[in-house]
PDB file of N, CA and C in Angstrom:
ATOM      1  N   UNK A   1      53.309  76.674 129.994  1.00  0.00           N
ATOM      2  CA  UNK A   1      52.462  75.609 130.512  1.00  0.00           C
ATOM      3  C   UNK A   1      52.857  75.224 131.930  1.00  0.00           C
ATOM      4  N   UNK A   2      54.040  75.868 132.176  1.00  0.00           N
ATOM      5  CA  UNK A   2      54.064  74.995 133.911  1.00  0.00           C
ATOM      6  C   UNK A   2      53.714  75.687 135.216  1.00  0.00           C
ATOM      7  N   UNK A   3      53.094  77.137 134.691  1.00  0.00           N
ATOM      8  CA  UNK A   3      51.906  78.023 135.213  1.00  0.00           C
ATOM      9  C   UNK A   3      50.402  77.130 135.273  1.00  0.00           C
ATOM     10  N   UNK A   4      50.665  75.952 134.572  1.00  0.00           N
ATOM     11  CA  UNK A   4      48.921  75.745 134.648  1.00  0.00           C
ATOM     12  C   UNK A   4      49.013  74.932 135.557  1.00  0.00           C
ATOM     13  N   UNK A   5      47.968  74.296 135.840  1.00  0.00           N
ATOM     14  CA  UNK A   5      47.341  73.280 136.749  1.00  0.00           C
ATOM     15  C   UNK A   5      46.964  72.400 135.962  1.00  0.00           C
ATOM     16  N   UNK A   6      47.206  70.901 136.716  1.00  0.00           N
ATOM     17  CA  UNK A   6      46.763  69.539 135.466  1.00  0.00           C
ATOM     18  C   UNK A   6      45.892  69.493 134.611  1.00  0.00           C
ATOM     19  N   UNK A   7      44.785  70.010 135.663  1.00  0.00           N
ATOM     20  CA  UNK A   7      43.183  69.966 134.445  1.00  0.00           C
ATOM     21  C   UNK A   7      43.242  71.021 133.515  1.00  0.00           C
ATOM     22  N   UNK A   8      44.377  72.379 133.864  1.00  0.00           N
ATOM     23  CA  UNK A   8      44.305  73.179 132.373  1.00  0.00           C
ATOM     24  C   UNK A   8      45.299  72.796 131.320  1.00  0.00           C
ATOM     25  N   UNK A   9      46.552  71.756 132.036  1.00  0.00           N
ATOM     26  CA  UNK A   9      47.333  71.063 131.024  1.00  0.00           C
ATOM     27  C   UNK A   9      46.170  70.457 130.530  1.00  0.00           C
ATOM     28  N   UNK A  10      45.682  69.519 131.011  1.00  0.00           N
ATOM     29  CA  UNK A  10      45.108  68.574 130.044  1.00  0.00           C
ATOM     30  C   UNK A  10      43.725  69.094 129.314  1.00  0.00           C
ATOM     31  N   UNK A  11      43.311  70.054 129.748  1.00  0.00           N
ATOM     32  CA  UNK A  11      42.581  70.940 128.881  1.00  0.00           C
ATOM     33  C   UNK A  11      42.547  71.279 127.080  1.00  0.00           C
ATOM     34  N   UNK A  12      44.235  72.089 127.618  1.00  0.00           N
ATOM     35  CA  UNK A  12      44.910  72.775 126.527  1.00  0.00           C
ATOM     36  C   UNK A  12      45.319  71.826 125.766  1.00  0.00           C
ATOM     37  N   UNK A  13      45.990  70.584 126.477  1.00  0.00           N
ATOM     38  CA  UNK A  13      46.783  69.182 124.964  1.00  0.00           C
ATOM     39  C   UNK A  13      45.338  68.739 124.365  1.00  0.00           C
ATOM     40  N   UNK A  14      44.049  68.848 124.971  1.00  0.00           N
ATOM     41  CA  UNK A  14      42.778  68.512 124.093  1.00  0.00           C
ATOM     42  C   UNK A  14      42.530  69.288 123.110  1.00  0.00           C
ATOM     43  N   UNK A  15      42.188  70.517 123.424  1.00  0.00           N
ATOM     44  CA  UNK A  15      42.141  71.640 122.383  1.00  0.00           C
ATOM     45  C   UNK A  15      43.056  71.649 121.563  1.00  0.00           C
ATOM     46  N   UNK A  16      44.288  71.210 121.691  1.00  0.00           N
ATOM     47  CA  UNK A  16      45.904  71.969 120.627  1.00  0.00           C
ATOM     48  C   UNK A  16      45.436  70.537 119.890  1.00  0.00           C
ATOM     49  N   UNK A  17      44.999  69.374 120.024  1.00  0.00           N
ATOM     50  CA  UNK A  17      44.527  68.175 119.364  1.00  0.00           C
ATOM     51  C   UNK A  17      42.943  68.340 118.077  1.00  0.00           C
ATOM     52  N   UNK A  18      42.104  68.953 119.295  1.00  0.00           N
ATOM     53  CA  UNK A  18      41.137  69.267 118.029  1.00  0.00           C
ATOM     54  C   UNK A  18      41.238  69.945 117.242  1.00  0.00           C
ATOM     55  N   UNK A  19      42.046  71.696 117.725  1.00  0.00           N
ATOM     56  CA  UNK A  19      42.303  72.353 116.474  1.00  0.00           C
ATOM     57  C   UNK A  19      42.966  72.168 115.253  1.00  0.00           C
ATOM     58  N   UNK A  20      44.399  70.970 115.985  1.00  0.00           N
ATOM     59  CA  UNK A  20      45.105  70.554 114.436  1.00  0.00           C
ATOM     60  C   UNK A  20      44.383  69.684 113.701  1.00  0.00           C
ATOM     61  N   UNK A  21      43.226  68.611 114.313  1.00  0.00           N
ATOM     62  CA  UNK A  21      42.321  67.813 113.412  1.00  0.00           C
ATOM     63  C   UNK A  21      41.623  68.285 112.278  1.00  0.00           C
ATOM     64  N   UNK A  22      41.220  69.486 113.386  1.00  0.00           N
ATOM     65  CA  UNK A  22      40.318  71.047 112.103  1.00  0.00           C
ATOM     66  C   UNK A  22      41.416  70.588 111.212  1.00  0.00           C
ATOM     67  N   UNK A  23      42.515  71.969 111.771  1.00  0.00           N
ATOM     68  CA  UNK A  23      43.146  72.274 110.494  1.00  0.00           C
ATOM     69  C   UNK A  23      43.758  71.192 109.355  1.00  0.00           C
ATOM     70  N   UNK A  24      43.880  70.158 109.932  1.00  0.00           N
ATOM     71  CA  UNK A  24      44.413  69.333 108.219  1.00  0.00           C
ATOM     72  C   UNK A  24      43.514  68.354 107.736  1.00  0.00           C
ATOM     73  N   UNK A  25      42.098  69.345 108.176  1.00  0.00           N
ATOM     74  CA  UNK A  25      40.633  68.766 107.333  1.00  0.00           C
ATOM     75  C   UNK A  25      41.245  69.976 106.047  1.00  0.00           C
ATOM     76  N   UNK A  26      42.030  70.600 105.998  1.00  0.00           N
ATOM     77  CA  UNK A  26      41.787  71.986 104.973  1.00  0.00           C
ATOM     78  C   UNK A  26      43.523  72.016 104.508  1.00  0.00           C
ATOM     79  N   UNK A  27      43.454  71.921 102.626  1.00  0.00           N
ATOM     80  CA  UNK A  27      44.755  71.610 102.326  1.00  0.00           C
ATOM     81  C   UNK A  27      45.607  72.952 102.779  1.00  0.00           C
ATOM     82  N   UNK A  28      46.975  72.490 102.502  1.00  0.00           N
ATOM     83  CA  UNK A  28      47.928  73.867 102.803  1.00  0.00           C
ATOM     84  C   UNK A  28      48.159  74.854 101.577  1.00  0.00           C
ATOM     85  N   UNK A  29      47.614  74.313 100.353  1.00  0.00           N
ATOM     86  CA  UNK A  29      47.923  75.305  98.731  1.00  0.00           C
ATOM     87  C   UNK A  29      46.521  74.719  97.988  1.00  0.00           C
ATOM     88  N   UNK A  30      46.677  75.460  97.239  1.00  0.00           N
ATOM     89  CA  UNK A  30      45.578  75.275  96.249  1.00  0.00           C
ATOM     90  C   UNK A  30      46.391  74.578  94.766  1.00  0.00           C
ATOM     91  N   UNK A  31      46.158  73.591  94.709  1.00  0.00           N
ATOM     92  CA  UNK A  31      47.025  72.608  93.561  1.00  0.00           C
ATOM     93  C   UNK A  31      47.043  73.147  92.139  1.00  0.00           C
ATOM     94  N   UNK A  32      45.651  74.255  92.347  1.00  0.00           N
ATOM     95  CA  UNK A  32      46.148  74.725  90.871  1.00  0.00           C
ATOM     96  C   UNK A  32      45.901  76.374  91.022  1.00  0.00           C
ATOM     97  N   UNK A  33      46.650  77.049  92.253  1.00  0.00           N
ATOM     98  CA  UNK A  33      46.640  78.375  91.954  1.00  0.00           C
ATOM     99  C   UNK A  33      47.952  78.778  90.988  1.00  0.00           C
ATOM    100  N   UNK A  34      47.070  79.804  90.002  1.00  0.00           N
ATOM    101  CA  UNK A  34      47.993  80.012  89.255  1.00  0.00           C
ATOM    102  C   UNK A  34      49.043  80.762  89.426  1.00  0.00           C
ATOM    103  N   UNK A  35      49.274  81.366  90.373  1.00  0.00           N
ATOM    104  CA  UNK A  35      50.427  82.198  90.711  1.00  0.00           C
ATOM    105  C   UNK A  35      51.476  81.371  91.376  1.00  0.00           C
ATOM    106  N   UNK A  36      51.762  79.791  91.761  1.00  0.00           N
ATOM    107  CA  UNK A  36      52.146  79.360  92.553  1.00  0.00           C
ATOM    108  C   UNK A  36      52.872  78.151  90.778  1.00  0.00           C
ATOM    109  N   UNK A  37      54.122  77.828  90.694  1.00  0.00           N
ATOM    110  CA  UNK A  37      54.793  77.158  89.762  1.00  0.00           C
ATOM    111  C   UNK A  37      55.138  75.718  90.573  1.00  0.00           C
ATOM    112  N   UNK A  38      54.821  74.697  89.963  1.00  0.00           N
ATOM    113  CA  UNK A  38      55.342  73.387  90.084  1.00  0.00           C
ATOM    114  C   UNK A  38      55.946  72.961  89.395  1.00  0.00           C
ATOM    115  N   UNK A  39      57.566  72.273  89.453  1.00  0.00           N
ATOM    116  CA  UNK A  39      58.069  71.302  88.461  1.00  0.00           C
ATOM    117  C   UNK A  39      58.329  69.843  89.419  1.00  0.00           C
ATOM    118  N   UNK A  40      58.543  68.759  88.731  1.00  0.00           N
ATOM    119  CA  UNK A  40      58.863  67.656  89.102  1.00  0.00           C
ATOM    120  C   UNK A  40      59.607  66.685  88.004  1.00  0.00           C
ATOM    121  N   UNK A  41      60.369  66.089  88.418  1.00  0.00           N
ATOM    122  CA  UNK A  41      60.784  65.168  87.236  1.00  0.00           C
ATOM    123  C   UNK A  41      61.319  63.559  87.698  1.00  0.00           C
ATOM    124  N   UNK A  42      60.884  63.095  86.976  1.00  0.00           N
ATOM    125  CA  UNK A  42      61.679  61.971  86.914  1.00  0.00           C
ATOM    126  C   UNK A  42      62.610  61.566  85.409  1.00  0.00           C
ATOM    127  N   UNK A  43      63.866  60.947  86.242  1.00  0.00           N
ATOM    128  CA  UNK A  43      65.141  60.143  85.461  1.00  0.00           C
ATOM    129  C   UNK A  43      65.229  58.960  85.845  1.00  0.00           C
ATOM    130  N   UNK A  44      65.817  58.297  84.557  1.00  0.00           N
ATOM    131  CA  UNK A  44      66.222  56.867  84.167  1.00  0.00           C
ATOM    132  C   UNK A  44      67.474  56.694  84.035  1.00  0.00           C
ATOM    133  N   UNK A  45      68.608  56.714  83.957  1.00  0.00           N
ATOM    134  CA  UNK A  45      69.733  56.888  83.048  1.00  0.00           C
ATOM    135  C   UNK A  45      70.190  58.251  82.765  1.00  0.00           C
ATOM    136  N   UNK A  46      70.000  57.787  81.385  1.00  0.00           N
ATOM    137  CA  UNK A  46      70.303  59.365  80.881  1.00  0.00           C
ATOM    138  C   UNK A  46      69.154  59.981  80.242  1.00  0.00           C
ATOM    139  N   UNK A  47      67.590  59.607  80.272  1.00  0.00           N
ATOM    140  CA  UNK A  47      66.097  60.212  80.044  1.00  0.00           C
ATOM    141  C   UNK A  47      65.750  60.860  81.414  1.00  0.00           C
ATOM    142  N   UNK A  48      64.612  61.273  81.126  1.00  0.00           N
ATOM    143  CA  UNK A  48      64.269  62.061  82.008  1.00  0.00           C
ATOM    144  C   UNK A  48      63.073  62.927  81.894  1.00  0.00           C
ATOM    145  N   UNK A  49      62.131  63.369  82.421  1.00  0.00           N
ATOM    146  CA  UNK A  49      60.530  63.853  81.790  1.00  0.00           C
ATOM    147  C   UNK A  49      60.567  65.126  82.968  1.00  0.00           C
ATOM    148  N   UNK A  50      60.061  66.192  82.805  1.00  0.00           N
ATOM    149  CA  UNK A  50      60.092  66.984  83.635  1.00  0.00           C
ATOM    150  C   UNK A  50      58.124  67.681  83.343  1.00  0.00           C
ATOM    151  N   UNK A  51      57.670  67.680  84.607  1.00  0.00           N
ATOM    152  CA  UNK A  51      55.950  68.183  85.021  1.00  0.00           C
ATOM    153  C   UNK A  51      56.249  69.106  85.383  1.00  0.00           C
ATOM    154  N   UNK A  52      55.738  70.285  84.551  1.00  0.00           N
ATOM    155  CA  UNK A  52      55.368  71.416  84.511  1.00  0.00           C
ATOM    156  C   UNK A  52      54.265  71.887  84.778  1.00  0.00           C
ATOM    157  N   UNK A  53      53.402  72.395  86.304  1.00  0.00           N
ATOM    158  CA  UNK A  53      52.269  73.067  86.246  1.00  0.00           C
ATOM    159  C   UNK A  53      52.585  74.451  86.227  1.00  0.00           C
ATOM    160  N   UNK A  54      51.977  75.066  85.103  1.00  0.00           N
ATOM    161  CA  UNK A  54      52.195  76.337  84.592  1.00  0.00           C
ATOM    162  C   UNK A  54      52.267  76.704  82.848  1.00  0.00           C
ATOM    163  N   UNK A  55      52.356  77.742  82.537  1.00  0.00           N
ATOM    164  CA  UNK A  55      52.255  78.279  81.027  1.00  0.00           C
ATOM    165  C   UNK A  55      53.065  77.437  80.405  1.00  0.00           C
ATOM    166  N   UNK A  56      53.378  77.765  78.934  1.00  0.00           N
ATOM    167  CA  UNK A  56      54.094  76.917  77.577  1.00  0.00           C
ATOM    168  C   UNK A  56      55.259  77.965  77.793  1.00  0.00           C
ATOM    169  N   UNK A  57      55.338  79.438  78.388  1.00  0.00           N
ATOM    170  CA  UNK A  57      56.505  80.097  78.879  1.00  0.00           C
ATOM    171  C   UNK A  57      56.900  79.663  79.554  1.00  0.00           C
ATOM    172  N   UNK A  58      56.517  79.068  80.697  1.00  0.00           N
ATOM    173  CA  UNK A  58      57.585  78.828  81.815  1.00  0.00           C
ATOM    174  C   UNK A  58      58.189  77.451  81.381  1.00  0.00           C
ATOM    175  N   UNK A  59      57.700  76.420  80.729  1.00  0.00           N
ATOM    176  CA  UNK A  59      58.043  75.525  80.153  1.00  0.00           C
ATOM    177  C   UNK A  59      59.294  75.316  79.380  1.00  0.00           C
ATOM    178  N   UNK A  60      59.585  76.721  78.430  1.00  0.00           N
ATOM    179  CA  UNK A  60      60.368  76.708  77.062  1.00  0.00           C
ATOM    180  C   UNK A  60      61.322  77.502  77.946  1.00  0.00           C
ATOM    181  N   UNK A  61      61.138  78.283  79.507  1.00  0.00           N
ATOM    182  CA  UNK A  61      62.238  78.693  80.353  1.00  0.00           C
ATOM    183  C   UNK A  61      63.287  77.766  80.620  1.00  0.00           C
ATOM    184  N   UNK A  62      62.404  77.056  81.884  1.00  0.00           N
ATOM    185  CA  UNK A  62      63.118  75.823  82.067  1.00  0.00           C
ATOM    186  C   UNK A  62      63.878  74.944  80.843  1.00  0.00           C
ATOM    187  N   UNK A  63      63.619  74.976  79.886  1.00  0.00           N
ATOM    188  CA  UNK A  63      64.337  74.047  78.373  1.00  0.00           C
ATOM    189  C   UNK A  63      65.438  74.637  78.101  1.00  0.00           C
ATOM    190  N   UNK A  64      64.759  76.194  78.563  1.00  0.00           N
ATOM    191  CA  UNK A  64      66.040  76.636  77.581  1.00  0.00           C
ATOM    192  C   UNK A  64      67.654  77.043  78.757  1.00  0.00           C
ATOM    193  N   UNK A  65      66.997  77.560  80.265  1.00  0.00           N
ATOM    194  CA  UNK A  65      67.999  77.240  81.645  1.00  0.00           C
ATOM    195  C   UNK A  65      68.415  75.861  81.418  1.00  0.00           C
ATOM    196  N   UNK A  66      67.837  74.922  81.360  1.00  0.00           N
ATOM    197  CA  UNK A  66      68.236  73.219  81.705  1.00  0.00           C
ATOM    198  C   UNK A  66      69.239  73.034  80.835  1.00  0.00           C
ATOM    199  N   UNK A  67      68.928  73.773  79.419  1.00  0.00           N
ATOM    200  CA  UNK A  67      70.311  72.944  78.078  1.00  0.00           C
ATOM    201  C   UNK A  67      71.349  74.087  78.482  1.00  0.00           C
ATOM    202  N   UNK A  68      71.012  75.166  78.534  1.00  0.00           N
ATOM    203  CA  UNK A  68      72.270  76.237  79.204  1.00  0.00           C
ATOM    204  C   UNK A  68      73.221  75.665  80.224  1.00  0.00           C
ATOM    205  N   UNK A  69      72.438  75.138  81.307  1.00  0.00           N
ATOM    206  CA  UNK A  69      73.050  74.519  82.508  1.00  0.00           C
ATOM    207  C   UNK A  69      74.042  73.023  82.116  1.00  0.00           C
ATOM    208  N   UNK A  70      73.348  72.160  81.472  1.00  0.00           N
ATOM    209  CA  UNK A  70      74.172  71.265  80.953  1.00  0.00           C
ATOM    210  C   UNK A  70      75.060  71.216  80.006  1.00  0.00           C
ATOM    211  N   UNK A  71      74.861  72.433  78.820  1.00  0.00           N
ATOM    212  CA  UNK A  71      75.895  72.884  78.173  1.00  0.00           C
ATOM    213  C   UNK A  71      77.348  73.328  79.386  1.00  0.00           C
ATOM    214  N   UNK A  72      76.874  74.500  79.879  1.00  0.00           N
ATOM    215  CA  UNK A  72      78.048  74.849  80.758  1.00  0.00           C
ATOM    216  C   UNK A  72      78.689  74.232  81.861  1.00  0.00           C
ATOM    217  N   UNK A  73      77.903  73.557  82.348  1.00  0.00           N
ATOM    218  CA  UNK A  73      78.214  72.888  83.641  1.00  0.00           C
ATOM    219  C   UNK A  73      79.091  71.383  83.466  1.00  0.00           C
ATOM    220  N   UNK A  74      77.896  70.838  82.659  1.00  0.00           N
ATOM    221  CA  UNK A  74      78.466  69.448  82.604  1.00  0.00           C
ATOM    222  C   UNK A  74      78.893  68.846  80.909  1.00  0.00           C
ATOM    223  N   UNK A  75      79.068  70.021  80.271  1.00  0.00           N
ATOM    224  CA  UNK A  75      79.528  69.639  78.799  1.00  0.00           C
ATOM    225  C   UNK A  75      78.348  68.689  78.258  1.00  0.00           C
ATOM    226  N   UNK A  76      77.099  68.795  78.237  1.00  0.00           N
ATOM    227  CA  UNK A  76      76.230  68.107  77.453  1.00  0.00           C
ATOM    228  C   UNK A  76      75.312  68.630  76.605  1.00  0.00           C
ATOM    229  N   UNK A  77      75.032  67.819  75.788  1.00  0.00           N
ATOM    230  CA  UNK A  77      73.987  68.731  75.124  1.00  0.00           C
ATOM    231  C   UNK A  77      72.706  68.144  75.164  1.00  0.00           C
ATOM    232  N   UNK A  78      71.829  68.584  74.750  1.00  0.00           N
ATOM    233  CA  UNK A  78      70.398  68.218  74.782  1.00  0.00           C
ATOM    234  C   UNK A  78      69.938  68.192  73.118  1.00  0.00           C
ATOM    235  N   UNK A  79      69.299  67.121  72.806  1.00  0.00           N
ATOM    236  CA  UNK A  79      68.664  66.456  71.191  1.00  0.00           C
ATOM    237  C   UNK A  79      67.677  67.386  71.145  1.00  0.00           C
ATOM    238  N   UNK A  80      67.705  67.755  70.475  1.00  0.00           N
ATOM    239  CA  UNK A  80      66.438  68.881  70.245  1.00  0.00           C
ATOM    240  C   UNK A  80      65.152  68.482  69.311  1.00  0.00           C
ATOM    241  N   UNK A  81      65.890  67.353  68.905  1.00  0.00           N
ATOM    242  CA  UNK A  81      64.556  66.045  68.585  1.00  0.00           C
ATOM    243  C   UNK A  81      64.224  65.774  69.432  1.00  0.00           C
ATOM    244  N   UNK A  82      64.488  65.006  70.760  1.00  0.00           N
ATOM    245  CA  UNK A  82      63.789  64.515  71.559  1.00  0.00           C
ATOM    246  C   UNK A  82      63.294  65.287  72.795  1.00  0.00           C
ATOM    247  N   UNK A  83      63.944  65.994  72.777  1.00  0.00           N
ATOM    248  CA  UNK A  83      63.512  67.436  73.403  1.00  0.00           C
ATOM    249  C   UNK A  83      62.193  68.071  73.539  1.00  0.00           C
ATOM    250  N   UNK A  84      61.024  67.947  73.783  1.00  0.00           N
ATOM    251  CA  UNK A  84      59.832  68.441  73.110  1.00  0.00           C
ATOM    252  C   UNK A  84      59.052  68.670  74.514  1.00  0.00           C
ATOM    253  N   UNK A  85      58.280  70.068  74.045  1.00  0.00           N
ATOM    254  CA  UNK A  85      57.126  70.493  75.171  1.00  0.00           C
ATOM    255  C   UNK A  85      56.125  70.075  74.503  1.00  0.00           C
ATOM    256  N   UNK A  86      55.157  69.394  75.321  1.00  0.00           N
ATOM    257  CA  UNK A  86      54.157  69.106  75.037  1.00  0.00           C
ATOM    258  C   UNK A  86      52.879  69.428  76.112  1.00  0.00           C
ATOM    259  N   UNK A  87      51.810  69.115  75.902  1.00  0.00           N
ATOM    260  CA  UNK A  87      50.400  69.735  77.030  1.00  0.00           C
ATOM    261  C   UNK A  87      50.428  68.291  77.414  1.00  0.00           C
ATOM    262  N   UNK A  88      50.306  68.183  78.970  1.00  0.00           N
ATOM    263  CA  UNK A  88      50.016  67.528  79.756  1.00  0.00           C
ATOM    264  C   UNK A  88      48.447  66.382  79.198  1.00  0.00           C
ATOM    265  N   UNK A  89      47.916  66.633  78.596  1.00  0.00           N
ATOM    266  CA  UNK A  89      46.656  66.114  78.170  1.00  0.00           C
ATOM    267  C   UNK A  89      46.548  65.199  76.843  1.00  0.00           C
ATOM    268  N   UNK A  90      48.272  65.809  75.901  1.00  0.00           N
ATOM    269  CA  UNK A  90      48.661  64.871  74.652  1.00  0.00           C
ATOM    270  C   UNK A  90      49.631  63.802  75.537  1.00  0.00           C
ATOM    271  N   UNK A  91      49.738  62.933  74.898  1.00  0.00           N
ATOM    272  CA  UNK A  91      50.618  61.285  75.747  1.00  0.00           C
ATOM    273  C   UNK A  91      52.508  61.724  75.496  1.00  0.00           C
ATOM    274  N   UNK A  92      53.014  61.372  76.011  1.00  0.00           N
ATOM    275  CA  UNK A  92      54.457  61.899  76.002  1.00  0.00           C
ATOM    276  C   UNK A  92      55.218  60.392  76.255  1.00  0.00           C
ATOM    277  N   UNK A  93      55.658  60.017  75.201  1.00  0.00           N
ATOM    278  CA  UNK A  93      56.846  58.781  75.386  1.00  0.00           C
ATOM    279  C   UNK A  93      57.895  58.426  76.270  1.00  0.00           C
ATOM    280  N   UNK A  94      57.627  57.890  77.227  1.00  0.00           N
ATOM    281  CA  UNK A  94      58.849  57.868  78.524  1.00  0.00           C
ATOM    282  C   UNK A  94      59.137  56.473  78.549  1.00  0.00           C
ATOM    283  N   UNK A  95      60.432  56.093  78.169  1.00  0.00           N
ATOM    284  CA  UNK A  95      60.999  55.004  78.192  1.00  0.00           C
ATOM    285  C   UNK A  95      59.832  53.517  77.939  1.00  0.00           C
ATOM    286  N   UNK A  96      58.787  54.001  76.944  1.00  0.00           N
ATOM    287  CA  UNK A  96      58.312  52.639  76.121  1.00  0.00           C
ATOM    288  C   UNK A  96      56.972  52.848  76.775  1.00  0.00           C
ATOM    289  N   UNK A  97      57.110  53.738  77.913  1.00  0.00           N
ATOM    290  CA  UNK A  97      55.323  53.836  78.138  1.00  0.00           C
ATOM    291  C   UNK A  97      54.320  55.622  77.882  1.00  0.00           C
ATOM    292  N   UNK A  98      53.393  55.536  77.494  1.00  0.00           N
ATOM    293  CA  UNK A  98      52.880  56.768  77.342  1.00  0.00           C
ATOM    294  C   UNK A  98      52.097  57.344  78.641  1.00  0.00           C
ATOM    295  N   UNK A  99      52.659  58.403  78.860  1.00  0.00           N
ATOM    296  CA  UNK A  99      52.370  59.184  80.160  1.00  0.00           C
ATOM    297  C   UNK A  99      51.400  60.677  79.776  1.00  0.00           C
ATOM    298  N   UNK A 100      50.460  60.521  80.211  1.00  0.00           N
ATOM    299  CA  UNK A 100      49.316  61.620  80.493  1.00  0.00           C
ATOM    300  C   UNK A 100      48.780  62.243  81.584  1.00  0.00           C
ATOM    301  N   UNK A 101      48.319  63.591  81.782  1.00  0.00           N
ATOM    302  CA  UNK A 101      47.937  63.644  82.616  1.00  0.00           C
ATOM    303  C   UNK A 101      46.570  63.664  83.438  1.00  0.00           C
ATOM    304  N   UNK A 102      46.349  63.330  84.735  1.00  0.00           N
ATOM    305  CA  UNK A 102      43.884  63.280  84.666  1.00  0.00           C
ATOM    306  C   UNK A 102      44.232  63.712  85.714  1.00  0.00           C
ATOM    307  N   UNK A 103      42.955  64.614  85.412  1.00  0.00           N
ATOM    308  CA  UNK A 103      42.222  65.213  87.199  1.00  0.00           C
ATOM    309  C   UNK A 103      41.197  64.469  87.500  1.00  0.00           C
ATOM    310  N   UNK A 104      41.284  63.606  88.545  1.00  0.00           N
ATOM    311  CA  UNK A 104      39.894  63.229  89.488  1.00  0.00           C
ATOM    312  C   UNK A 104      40.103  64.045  90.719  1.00  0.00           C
ATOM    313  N   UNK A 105      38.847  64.305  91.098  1.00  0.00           N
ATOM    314  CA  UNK A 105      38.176  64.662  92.178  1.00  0.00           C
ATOM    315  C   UNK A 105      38.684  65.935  92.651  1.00  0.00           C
ATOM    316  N   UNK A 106      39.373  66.295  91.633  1.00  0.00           N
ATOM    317  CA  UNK A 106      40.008  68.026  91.527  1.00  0.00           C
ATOM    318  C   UNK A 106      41.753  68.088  91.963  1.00  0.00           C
ATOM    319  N   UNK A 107      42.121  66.319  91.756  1.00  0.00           N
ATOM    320  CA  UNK A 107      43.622  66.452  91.821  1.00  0.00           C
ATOM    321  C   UNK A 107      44.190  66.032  90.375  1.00  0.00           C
ATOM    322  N   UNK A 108      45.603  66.511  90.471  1.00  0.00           N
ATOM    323  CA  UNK A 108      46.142  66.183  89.258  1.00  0.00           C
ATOM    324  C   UNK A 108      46.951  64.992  89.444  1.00  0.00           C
ATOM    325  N   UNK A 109      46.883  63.610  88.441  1.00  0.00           N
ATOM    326  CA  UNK A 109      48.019  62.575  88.178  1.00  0.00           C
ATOM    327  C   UNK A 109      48.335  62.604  87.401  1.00  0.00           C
ATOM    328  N   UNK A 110      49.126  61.308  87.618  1.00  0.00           N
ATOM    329  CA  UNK A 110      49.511  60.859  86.053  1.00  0.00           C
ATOM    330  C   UNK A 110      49.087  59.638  85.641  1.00  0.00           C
ATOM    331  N   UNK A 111      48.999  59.338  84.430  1.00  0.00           N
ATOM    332  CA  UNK A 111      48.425  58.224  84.101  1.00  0.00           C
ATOM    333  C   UNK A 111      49.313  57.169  83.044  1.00  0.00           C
ATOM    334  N   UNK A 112      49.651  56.138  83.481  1.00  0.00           N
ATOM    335  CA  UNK A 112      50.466  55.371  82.295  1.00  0.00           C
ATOM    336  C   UNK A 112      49.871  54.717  81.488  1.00  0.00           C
ATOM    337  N   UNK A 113      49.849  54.774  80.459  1.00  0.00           N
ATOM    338  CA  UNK A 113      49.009  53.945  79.207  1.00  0.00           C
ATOM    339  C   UNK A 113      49.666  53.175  78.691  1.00  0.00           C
TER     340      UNK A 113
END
């Protein structure tokens, strides 16, 4: 840029302005391509809920890495009662409130009931 001349600086900072406006009219992923894995979790203490976008395999992966990892790592074990995969769409008990999940407008939340 210090080849240009003012009016093509200020040209170019207009243009490098509209094109990024374009571009983050248009997301960076597709929220539910399936080749692409999401987890997220939240903890309380010692609870904890983990969001899985993806199969009931990759699900029972992660369960079964996570109790491996806390077995070996940190000497714990995991209740295998309370332990449970469930579909995002049945309600899941998290510390006294029921958590589900809704798509509006083609995104995914969560919903507390």
């Amino acid at each position: 840029m210090n080849n240009l001349s003012e009016t093509e600086k200020s040209k170019a900072i207009e243009e490098n302005k509209l094109l990024r406006k374009n571009m983050l009219k248009y997301p960076a992923y597709d929220p539910m391509d399936e080749t692409y894995r999401r987890i997220a979790y939240v903890r309380y203490a010692d609870d904890w809920l983990i969001g899985i976008i993806g199969s009931k395999s990759d699900a029972e992966k992660v369960k079964c890495d996570l109790s491996n990892f806390l077995a070996s790592e940190l000497k714990l074990t995991v209740s295998p009662k309370k332990t449970l995969i469930t579909n995002g769409h049945n309600m899941a008990n998290f510390l006294g409130y029921n958590i589900t999940v809704s798509k509006e407008n083609g995104k995914v939340g969560i919903d507390v009931v």
